[in-house]
Protein backbone atom coordinates (compact mmCIF):
# COMPACT_ATOMS: atom_id res chain seq x y z
CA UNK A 1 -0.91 -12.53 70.51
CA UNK A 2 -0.22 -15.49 68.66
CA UNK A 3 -0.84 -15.82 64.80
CA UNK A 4 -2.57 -17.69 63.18
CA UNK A 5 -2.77 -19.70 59.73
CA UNK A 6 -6.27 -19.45 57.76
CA UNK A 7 -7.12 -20.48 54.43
CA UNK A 8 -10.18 -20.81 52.40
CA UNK A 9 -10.93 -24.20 53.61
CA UNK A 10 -10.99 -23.77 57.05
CA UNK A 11 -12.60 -20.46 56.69
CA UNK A 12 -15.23 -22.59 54.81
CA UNK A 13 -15.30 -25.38 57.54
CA UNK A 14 -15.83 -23.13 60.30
CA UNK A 15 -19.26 -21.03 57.88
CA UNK A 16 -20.98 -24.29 57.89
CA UNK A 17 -20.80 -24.52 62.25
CA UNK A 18 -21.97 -20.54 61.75
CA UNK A 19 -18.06 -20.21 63.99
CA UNK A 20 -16.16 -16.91 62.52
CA UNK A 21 -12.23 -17.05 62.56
CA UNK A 22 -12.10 -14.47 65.78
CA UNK A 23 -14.64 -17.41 68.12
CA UNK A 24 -12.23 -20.05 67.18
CA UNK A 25 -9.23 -17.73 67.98
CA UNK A 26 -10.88 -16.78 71.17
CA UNK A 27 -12.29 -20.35 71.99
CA UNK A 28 -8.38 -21.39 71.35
CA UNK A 29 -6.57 -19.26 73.88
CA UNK A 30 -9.56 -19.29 76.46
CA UNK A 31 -7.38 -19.23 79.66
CA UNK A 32 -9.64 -22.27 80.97
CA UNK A 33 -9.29 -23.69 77.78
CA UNK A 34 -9.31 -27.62 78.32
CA UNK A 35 -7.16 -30.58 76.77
CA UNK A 36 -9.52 -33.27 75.52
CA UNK A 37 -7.25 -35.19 73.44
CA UNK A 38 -3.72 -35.14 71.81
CA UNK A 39 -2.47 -37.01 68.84
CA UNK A 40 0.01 -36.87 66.24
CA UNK A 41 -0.96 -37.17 62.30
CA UNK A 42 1.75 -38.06 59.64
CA UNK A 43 4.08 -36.61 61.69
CA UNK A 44 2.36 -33.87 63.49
CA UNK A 45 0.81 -33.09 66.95
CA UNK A 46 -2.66 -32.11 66.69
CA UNK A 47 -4.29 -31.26 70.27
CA UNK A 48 -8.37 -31.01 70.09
CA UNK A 49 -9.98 -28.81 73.19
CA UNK A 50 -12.79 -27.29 74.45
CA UNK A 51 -12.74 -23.54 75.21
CA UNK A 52 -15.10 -20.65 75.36
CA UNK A 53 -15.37 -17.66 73.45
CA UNK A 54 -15.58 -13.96 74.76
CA UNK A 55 -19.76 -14.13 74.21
CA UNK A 56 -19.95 -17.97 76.23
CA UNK A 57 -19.85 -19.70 73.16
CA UNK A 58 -18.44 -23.23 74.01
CA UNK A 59 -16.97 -24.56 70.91
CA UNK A 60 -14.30 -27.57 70.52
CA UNK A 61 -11.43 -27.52 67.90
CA UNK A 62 -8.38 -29.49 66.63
CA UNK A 63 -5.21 -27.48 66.13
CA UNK A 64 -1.87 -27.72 65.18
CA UNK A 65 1.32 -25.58 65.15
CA UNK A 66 3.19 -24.87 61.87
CA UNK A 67 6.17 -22.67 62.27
CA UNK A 68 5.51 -20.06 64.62
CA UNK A 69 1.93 -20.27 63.48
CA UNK A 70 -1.59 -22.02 65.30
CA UNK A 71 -3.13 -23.95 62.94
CA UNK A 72 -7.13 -24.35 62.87
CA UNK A 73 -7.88 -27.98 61.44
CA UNK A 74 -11.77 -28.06 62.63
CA UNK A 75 -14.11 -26.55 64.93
CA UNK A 76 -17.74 -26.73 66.27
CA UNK A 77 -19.83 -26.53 69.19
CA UNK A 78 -19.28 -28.15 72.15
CA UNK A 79 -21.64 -31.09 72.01
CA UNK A 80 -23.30 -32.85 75.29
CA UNK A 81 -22.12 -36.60 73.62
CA UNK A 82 -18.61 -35.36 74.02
CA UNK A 83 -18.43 -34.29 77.15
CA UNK A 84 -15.65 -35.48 79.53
């Protein structure tokens, strides 16, 4: 299983969308998991996708890898204004 790179902030981020660390995680390697968008920050690719967690949970989130590392930038619910 990949690892992955938390800190307080995200951790903090993902309290105030009521998302805990193992949803994102699970939302993140959802097998159906789908690409919405990616871009690349000062230097960086960051992909942002929608996937579902183990209890149905849609949720979308922005990610990056660091190392051998994913990195959580955001995450939320899936929201009907973004849909594809």
């Amino acid at each position: 299983m990949p690892r992955f790179h938390w800190d307080a902030a995200n951790r903090k981020h993902l309290a105030r969308h009521g998302v805990k660390p193992q949803e994102a995680e699970q939302a993140i390697l959802d097998p159906h998991m789908i690409v919405v968008d990616v871009e690349h920050v000062g230097g960086e690719e960051r992909s942002r996708v929608v996937g579902m967690t183990r209890k149905g949970r849609v949720l979308t989130s922005a990610f990056t890898f660091r190392g051998d590392a994913i990195r959580p930038i955001t995450k939320s619910y899936f929201e009907a204004k973004e849909a594809i």
